[in-house]
Protein backbone atom coordinates (compact mmCIF):
# COMPACT_ATOMS: atom_id res chain seq x y z
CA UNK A 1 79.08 -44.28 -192.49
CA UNK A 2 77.04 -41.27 -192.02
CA UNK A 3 75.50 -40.02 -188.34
CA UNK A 4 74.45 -36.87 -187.32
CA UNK A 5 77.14 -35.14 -184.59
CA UNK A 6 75.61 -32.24 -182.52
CA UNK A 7 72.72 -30.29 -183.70
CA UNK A 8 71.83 -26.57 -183.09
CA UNK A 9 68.88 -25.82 -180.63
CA UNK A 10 67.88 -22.31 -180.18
CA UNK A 11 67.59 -20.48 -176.60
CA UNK A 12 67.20 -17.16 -175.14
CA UNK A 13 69.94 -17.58 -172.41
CA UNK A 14 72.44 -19.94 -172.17
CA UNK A 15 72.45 -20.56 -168.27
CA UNK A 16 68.59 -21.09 -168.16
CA UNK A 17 68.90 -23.59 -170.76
CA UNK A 18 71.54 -25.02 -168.95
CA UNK A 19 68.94 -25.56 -166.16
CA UNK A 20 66.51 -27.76 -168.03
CA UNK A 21 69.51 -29.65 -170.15
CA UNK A 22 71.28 -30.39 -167.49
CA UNK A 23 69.42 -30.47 -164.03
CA UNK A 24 65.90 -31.57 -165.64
CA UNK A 25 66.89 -34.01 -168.17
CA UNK A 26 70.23 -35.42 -166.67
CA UNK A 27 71.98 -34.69 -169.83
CA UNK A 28 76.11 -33.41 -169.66
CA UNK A 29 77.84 -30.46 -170.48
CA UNK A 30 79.92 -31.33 -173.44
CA UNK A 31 81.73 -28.00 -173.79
CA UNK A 32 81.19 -24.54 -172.06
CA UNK A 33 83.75 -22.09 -173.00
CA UNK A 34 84.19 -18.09 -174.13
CA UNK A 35 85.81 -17.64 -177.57
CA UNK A 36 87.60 -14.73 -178.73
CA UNK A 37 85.13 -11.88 -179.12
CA UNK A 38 82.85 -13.28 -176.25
CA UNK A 39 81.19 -15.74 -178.36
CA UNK A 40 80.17 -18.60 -175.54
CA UNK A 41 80.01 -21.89 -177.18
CA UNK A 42 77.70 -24.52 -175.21
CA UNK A 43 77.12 -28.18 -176.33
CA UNK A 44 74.82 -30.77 -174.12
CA UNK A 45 73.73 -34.12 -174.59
CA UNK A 46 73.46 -37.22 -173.54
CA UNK A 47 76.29 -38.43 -170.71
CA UNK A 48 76.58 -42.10 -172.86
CA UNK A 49 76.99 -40.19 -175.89
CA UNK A 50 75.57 -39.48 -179.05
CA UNK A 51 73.70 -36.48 -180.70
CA UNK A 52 74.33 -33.42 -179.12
CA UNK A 53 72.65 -29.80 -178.95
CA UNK A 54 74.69 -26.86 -179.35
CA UNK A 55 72.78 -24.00 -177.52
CA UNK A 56 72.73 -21.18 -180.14
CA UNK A 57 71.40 -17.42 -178.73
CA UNK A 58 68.35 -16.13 -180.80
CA UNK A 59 65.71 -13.56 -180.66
CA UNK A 60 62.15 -14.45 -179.02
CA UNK A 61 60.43 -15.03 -182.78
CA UNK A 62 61.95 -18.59 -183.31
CA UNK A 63 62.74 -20.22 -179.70
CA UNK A 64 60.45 -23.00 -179.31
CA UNK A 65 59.43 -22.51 -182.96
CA UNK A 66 62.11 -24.77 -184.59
CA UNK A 67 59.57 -27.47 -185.56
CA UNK A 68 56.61 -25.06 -186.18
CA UNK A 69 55.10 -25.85 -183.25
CA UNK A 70 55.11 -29.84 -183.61
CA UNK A 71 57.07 -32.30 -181.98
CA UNK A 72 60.67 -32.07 -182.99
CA UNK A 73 62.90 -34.07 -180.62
CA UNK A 74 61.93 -37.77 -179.09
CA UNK A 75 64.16 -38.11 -175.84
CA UNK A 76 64.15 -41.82 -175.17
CA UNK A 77 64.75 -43.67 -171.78
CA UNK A 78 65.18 -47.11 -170.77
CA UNK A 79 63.34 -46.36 -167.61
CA UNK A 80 60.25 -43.91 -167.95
CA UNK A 81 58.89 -43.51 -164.42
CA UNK A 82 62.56 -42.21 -163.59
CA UNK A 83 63.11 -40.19 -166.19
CA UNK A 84 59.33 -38.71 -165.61
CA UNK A 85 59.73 -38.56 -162.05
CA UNK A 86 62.99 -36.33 -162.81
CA UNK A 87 61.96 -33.93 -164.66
CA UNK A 88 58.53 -33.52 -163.13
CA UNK A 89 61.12 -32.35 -159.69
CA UNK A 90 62.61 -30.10 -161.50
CA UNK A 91 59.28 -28.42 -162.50
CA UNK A 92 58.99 -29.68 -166.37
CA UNK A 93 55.95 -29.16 -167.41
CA UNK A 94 54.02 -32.39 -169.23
CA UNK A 95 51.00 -31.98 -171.53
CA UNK A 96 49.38 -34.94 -170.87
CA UNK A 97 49.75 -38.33 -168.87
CA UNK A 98 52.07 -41.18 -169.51
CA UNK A 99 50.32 -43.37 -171.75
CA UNK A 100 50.77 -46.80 -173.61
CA UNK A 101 50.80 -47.18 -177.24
CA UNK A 102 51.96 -49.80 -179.73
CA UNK A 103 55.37 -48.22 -179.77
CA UNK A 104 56.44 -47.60 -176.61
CA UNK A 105 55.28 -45.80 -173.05
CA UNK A 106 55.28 -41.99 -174.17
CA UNK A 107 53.87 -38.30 -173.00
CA UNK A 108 54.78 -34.93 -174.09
CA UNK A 109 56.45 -32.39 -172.37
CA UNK A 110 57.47 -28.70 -172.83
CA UNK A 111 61.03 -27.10 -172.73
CA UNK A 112 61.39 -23.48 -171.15
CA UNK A 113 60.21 -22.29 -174.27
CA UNK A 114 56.85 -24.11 -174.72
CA UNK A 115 58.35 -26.37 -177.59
CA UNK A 116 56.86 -30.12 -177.37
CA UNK A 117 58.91 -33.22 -177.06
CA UNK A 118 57.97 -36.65 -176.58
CA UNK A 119 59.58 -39.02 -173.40
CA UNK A 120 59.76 -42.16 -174.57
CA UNK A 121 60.35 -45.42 -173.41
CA UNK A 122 60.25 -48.61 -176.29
CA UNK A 123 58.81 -51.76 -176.24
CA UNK A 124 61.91 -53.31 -175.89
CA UNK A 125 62.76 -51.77 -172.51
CA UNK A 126 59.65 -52.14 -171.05
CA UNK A 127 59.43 -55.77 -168.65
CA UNK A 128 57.53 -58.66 -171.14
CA UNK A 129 54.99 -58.36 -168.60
CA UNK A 130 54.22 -55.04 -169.85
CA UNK A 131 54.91 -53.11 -166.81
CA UNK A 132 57.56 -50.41 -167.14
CA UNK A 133 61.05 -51.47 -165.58
């Protein structure tokens, strides 16, 4: 079986991506630590597990260009007016509106770099009645 472990996510400082991994999207610090010659490795991600990112240093030219400018990561939740209500606190910036389409309740938001992403929430963890729960 094949799955995808961590994958690398571009920033301009580690602690102010920190910020919005951590404090804005609820997500855990996975490792945090200095290496021999001052390289600082940091990996995030999701508290239950799964993918992670691991927050690579880069020049101003390709943070928040990894995707060209499109949509590149689709951060799903089980409960969308939490999640949105979360970030929106801690000063995320959102694009648009929730809205409702055939695949789930979605709207996209910004990281600290102006690089879209979609908040999800699926069909299947929406109430049958339609209403988010």
């Amino acid at each position: 079986m094949l799955r995808i472990g961590d994958v690398t996510y571009l920033v301009r400082d580690h602690d102010e991506a920190l910020r919005f991994f951590v404090d804005a999207l609820g997500f855990a610090v996975r490792q945090d630590e200095t290496l021999d010659g001052g390289w600082r490795r940091v990996v995030v991600g999701p508290s239950e597990g799964g993918t992670g990112f691991v927050l690579a240093l880069s020049d101003g030219e390709t943070v928040g260009r990894q995707a060209g400018g499109d949509v590149a990561f689709f951060l799903e939740t089980d409960d969308f007016a939490a999640a949105h209500a979360r970030m929106v606190a801690h000063g995320v910036r959102f694009r648009e509106d929730p809205r409702h389409e055939v695949y789930g309740t979605v709207a996209v938001f910004e990281d600290p770099y102006g690089m879209p992403w979609d908040l999800i929430q699926p069909p299947a963890a929406q109430d049958t009645d339609g209403s988010l729960g």
